[in-house]
C-alpha atoms as a PDB file:
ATOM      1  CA  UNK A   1       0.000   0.000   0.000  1.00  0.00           C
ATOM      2  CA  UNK A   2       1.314   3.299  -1.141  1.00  0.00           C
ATOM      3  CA  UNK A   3       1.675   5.987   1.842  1.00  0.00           C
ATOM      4  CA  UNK A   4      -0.137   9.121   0.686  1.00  0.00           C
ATOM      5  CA  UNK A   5       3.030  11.350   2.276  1.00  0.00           C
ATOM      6  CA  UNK A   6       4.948   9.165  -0.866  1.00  0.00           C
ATOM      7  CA  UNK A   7       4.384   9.754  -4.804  1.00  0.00           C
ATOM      8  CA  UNK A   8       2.976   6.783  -6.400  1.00  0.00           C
ATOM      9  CA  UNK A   9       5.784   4.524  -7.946  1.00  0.00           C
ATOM     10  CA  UNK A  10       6.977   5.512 -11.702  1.00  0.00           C
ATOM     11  CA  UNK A  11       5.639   9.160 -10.538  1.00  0.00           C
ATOM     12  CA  UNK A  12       7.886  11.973 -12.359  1.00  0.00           C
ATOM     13  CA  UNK A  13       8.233  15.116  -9.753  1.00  0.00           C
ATOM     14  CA  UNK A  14       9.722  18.040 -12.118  1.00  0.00           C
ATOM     15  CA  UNK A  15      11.357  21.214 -10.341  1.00  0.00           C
ATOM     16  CA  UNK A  16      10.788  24.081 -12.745  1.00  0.00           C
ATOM     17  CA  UNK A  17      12.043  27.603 -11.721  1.00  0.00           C
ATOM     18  CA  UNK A  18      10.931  30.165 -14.028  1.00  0.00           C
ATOM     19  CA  UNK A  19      11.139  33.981 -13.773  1.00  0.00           C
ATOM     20  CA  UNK A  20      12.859  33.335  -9.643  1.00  0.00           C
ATOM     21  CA  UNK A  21       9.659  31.091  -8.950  1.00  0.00           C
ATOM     22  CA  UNK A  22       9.714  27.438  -7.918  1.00  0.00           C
ATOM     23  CA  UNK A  23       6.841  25.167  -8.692  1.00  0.00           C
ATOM     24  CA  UNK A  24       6.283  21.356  -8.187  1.00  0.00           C
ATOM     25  CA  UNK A  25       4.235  19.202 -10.762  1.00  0.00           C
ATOM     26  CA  UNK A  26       4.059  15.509 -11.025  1.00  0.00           C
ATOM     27  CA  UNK A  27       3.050  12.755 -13.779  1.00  0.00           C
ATOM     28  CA  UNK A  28       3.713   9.447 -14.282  1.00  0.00           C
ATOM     29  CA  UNK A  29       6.298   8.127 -16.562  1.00  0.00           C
ATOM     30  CA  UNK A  30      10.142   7.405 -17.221  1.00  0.00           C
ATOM     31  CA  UNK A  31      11.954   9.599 -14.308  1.00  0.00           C
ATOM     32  CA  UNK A  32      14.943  11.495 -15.574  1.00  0.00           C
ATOM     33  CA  UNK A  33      17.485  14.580 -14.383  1.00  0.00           C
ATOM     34  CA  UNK A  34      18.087  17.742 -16.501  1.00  0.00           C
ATOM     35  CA  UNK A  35      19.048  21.202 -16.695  1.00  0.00           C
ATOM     36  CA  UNK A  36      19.090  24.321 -18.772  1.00  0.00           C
ATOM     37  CA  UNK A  37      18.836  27.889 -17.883  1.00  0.00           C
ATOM     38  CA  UNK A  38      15.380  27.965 -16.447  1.00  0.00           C
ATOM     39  CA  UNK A  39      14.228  24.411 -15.879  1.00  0.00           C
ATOM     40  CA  UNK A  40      15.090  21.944 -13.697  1.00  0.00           C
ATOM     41  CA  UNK A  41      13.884  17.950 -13.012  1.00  0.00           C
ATOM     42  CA  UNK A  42      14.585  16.400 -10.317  1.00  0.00           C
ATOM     43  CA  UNK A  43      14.061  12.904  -9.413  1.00  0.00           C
ATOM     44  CA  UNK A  44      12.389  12.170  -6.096  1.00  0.00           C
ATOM     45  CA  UNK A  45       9.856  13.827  -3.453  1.00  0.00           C
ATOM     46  CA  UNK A  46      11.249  17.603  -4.197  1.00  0.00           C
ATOM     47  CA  UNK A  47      12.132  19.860  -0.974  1.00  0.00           C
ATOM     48  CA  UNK A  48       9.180  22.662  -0.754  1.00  0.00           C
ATOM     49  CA  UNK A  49      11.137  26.056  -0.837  1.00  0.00           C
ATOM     50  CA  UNK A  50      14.205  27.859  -1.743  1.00  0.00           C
ATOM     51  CA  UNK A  51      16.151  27.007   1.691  1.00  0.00           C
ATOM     52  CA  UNK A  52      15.382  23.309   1.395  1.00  0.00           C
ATOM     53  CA  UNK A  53      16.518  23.183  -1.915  1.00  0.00           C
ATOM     54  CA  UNK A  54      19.903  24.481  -1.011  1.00  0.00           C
ATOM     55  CA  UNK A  55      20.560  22.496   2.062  1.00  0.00           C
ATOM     56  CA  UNK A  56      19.400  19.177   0.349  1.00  0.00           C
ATOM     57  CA  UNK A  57      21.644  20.040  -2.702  1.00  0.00           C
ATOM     58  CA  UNK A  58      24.627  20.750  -0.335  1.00  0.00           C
ATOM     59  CA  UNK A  59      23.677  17.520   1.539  1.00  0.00           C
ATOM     60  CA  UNK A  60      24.132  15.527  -1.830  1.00  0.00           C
ATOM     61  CA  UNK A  61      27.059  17.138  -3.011  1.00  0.00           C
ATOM     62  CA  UNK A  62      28.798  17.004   0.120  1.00  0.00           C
ATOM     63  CA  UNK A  63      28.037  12.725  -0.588  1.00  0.00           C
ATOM     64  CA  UNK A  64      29.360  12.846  -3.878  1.00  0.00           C
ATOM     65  CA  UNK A  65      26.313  12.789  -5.164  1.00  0.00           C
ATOM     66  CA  UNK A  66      25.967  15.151  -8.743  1.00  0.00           C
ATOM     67  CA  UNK A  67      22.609  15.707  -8.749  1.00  0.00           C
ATOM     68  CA  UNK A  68      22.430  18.184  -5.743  1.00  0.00           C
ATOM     69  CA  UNK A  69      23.728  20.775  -8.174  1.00  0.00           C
ATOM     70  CA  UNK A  70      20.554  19.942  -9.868  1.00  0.00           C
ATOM     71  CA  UNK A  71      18.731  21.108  -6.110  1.00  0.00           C
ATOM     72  CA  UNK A  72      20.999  24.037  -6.408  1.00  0.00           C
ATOM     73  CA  UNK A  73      20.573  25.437  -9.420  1.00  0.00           C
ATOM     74  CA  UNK A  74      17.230  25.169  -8.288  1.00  0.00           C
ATOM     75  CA  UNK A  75      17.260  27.028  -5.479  1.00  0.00           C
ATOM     76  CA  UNK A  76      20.137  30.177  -7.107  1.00  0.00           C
ATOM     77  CA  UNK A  77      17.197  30.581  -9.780  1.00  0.00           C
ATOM     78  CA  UNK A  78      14.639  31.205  -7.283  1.00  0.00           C
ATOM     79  CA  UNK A  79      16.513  34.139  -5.709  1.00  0.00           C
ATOM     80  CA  UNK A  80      18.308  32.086  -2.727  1.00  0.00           C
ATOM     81  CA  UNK A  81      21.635  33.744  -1.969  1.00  0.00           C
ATOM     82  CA  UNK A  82      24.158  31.368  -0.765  1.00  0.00           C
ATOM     83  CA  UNK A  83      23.069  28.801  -3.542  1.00  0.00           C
ATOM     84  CA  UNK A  84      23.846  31.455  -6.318  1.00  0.00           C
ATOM     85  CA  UNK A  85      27.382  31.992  -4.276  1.00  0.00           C
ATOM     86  CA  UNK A  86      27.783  28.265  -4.212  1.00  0.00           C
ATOM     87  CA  UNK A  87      26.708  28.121  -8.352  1.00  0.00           C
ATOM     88  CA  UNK A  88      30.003  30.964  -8.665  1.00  0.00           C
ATOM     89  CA  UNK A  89      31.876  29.181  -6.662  1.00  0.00           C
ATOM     90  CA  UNK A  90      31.698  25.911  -8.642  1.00  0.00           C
ATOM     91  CA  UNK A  91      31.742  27.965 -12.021  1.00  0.00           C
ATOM     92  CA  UNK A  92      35.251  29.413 -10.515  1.00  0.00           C
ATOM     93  CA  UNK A  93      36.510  26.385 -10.054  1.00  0.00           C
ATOM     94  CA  UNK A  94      35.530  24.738 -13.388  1.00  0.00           C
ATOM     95  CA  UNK A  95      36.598  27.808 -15.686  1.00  0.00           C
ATOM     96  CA  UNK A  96      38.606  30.193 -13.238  1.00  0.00           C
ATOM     97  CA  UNK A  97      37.450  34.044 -14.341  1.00  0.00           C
ATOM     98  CA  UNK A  98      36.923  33.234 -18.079  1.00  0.00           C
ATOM     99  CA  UNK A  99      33.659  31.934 -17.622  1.00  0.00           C
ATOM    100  CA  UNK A 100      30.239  33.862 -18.510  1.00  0.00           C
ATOM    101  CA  UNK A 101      28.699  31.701 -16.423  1.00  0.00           C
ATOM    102  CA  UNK A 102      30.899  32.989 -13.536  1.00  0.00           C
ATOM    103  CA  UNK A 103      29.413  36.613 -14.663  1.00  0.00           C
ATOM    104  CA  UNK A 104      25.718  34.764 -15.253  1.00  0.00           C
ATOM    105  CA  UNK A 105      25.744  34.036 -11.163  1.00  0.00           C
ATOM    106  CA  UNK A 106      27.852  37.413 -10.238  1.00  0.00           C
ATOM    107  CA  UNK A 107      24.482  39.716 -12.060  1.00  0.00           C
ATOM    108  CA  UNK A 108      21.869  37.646 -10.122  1.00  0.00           C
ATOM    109  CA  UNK A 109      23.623  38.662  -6.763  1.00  0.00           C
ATOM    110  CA  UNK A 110      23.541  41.864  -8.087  1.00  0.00           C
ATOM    111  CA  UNK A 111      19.746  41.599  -8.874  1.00  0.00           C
ATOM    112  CA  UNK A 112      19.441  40.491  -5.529  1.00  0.00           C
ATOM    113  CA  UNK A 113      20.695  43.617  -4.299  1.00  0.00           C
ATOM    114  CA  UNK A 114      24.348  41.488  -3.065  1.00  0.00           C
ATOM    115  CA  UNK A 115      27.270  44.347  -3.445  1.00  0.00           C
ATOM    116  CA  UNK A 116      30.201  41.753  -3.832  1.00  0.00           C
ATOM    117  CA  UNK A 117      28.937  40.491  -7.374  1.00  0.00           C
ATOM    118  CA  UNK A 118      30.329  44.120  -8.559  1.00  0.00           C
ATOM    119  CA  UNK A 119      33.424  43.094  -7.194  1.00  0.00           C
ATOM    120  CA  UNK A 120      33.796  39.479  -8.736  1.00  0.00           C
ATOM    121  CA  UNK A 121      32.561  40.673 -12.103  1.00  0.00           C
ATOM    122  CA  UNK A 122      35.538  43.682 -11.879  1.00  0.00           C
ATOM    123  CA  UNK A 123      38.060  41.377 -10.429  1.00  0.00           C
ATOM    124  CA  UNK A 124      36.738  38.857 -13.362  1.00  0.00           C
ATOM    125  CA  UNK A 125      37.458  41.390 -16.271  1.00  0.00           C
ATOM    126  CA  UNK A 126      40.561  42.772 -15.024  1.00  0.00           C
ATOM    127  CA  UNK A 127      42.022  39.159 -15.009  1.00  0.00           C
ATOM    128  CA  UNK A 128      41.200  39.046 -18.478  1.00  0.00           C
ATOM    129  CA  UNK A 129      41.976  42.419 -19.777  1.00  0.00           C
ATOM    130  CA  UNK A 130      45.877  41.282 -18.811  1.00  0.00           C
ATOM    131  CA  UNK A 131      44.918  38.332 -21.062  1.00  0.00           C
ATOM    132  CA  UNK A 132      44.058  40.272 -23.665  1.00  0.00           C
ATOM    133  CA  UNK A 133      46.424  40.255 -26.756  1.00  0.00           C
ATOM    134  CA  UNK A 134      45.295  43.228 -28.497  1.00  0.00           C
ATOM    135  CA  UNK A 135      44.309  46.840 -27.512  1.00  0.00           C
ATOM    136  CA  UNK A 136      41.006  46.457 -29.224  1.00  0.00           C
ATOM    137  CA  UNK A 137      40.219  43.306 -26.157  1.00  0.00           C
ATOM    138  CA  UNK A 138      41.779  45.534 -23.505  1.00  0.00           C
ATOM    139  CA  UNK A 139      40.225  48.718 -23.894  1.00  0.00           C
ATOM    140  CA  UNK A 140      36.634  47.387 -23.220  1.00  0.00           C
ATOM    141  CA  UNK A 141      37.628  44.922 -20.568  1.00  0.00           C
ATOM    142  CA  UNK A 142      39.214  48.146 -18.640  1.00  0.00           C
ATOM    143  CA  UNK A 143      36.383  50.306 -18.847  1.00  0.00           C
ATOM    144  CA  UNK A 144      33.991  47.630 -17.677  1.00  0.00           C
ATOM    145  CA  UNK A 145      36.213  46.769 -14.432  1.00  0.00           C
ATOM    146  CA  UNK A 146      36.578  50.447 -13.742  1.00  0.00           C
ATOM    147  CA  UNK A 147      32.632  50.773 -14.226  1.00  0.00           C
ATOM    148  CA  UNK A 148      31.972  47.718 -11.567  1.00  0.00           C
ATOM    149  CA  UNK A 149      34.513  48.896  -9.143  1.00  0.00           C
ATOM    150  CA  UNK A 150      33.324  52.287  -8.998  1.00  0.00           C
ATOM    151  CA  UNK A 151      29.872  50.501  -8.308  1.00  0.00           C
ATOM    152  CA  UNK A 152      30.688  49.023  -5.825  1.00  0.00           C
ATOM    153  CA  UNK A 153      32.480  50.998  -4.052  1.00  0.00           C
ATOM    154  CA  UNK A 154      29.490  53.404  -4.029  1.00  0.00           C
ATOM    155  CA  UNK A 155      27.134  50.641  -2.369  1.00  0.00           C
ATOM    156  CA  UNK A 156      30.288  50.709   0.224  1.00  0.00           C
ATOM    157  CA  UNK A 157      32.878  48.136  -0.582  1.00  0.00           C
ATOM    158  CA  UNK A 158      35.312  50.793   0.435  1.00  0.00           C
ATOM    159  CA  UNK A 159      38.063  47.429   0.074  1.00  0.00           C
ATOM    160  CA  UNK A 160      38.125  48.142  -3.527  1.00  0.00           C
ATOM    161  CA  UNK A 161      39.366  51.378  -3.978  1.00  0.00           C
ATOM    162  CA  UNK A 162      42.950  49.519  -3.594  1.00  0.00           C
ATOM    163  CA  UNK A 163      42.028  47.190  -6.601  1.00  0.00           C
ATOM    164  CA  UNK A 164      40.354  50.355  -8.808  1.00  0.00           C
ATOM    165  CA  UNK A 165      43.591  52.421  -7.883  1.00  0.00           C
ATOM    166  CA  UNK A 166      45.831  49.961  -8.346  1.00  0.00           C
ATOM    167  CA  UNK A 167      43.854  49.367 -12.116  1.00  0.00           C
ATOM    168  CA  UNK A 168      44.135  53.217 -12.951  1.00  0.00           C
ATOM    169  CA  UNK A 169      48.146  53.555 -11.841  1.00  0.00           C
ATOM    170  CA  UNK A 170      48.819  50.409 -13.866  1.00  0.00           C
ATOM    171  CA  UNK A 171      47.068  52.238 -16.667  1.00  0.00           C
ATOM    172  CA  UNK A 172      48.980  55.305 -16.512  1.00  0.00           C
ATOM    173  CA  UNK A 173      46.243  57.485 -14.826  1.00  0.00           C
ATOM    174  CA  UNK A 174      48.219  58.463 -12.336  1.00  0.00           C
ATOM    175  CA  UNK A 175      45.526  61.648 -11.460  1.00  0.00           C
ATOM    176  CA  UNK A 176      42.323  59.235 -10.870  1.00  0.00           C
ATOM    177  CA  UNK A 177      44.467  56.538  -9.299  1.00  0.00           C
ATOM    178  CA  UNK A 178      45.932  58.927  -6.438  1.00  0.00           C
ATOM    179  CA  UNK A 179      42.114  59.736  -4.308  1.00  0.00           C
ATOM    180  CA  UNK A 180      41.194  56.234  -4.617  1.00  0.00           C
ATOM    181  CA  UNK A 181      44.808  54.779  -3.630  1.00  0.00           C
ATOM    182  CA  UNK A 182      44.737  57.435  -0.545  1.00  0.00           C
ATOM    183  CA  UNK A 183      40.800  56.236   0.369  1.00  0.00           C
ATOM    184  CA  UNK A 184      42.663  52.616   0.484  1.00  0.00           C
ATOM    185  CA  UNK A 185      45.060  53.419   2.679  1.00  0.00           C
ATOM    186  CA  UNK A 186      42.913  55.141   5.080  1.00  0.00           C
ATOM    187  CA  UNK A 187      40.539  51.976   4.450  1.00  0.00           C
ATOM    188  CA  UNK A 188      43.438  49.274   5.630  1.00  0.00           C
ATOM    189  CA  UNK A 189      44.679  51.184   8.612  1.00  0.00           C
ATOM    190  CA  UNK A 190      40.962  51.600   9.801  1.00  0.00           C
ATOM    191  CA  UNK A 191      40.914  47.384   9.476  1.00  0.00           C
ATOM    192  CA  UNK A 192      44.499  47.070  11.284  1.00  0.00           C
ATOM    193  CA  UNK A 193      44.243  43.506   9.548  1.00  0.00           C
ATOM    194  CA  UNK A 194      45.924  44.088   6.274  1.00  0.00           C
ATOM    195  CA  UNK A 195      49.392  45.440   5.002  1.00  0.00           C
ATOM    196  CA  UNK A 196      49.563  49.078   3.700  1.00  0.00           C
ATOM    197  CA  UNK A 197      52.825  50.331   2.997  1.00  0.00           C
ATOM    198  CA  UNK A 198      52.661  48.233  -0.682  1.00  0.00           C
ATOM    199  CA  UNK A 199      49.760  50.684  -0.890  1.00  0.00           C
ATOM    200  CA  UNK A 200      51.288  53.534   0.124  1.00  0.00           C
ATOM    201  CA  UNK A 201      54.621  53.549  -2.277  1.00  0.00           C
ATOM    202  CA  UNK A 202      52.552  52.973  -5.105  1.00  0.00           C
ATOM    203  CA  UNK A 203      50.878  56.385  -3.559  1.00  0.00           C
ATOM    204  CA  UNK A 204      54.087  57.805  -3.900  1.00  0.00           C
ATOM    205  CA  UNK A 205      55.256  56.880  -7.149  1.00  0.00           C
ATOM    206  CA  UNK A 206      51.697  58.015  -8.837  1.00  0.00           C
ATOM    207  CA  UNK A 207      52.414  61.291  -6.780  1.00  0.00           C
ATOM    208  CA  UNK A 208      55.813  61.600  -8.648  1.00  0.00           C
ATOM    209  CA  UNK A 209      54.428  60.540 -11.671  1.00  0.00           C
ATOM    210  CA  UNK A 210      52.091  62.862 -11.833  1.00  0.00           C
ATOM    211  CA  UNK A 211      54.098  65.667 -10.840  1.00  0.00           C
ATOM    212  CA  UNK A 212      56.801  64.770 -13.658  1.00  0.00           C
ATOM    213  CA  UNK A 213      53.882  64.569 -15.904  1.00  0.00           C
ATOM    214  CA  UNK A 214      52.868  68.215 -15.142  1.00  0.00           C
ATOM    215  CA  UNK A 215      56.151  69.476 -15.406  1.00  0.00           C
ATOM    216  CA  UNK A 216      56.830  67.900 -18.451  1.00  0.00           C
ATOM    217  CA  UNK A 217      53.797  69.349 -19.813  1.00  0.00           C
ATOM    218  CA  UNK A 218      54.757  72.939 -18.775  1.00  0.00           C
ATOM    219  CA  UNK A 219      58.007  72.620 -20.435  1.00  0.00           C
ATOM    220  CA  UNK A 220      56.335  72.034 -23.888  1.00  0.00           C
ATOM    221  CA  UNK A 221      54.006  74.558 -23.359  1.00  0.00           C
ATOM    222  CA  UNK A 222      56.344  77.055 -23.128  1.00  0.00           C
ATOM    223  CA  UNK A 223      59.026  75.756 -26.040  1.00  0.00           C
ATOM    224  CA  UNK A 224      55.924  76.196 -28.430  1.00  0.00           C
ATOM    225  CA  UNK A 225      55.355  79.592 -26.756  1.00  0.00           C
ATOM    226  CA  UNK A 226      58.845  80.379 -27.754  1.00  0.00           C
ATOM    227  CA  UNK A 227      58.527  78.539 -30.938  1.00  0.00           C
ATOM    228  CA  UNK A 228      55.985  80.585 -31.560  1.00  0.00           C
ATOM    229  CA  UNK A 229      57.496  84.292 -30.906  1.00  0.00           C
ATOM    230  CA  UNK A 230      60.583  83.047 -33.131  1.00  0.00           C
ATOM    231  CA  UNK A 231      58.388  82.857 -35.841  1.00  0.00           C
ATOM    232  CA  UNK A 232      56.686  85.910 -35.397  1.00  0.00           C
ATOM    233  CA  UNK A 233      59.760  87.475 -35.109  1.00  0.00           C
ATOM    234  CA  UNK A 234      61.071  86.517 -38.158  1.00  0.00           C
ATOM    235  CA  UNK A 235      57.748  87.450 -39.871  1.00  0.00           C
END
């Protein structure tokens, strides 16, 4: 006799999660496991909500058993957090920071309002900006990592002014780098946990830099204003 808390044998229970919404429908037939971007079946009684999605996924893939990523997936889609840090994660490991699906998870954090995806997804396109062979790669790659830092430093992950500094001295732009390289150093000192003085040279050297830059520029100013009263001169 068939418990009614059980499905019926050769029952199919399908998780679908469309547009961040979990539903549960069953029918009989061959079971069977898939994914794709919004829909998921899973075999077996299926957990009820977002939470028990996650923690039976975990469960499973902590016992070597694939098809919690299935649960997972599952449970990111539908808007839980710490699955769609767990679906980065694993996308990290698989394809390192050249992997859209590694930017795929970092914009639903940021959807859900989760700061730190702005960081990954600069961090992400930095790493591959230095991959970049050609200037026609870099350039976009650059302005899209100085676009997400500055984001997220303005939702108040003061941590990355170091890394957006650090980006704009690399680049040459010695004048933007300087406020947000001085913000980091203020920023590490107020922590006490973290080493500063790297920091802080590269604070000097954009400082000199910049001030070489200036005084080179005044110099050629003024040999094309004397350029130019030679030639008047001689006219």
């Amino acid at each position: 006799m068939t418990s009614a808390a059980e499905p019926p044998p050769e029952t199919r229970q399908d998780v679908h999660v469309e547009d961040s919404a979990v539903a549960f429908t069953q029918g009989t037939g061959t079971q069977n496991n898939y994914v794709t971007h919004n829909h998921v079946v899973y075999n077996g009684a299926p957990p009820s909500n977002p939470e028990d999605l996650y923690r039976q996924g975990k469960a499973k893939l902590g016992a070597g058993d694939e098809e919690g990523e299935l649960l997972i997936v599952a449970a990111a889609e539908a808007g839980h957090v710490e699955a769609v840090k767990e679906m980065r994660k694993l996308s990290a490991l698989r394809w390192a920071y050249l992997s859209e699906e590694r930017d795929r998870w970092n914009l639903k954090l940021i959807e859900l309002g989760v700061p730190e995806g702005y960081s990954d997804l600069a961090a992400c396109k930095k790493l591959r900006m230095d991959d970049a062979e050609t200037i026609e790669e870099r350039v976009p790659l650059y302005r899209e990592a100085i676009a997400y830092y500055e984001k997220a430093i303005d939702v108040g992950l003061e941590g990355d002014t170091e890394d957006l500094g650090m980006l704009l001295y690399d680049a040459g732009n010695y004048e933007e780098a300087i406020p947000y390289l001085e913000r980091a150093i203020t920023y590490i000192k107020d922590e006490g946990d973290f080493e500063w003085r790297d920091v802080e040279s590269t604070l000097r050297s954009a400082r000199k830099k910049l001030q070489s830059e200036r005084r080179k520029a005044e110099r050629d100013q003024q040999g094309g204003s004397v350029e130019r009263g030679w030639w008047r001169r001689r006219g």
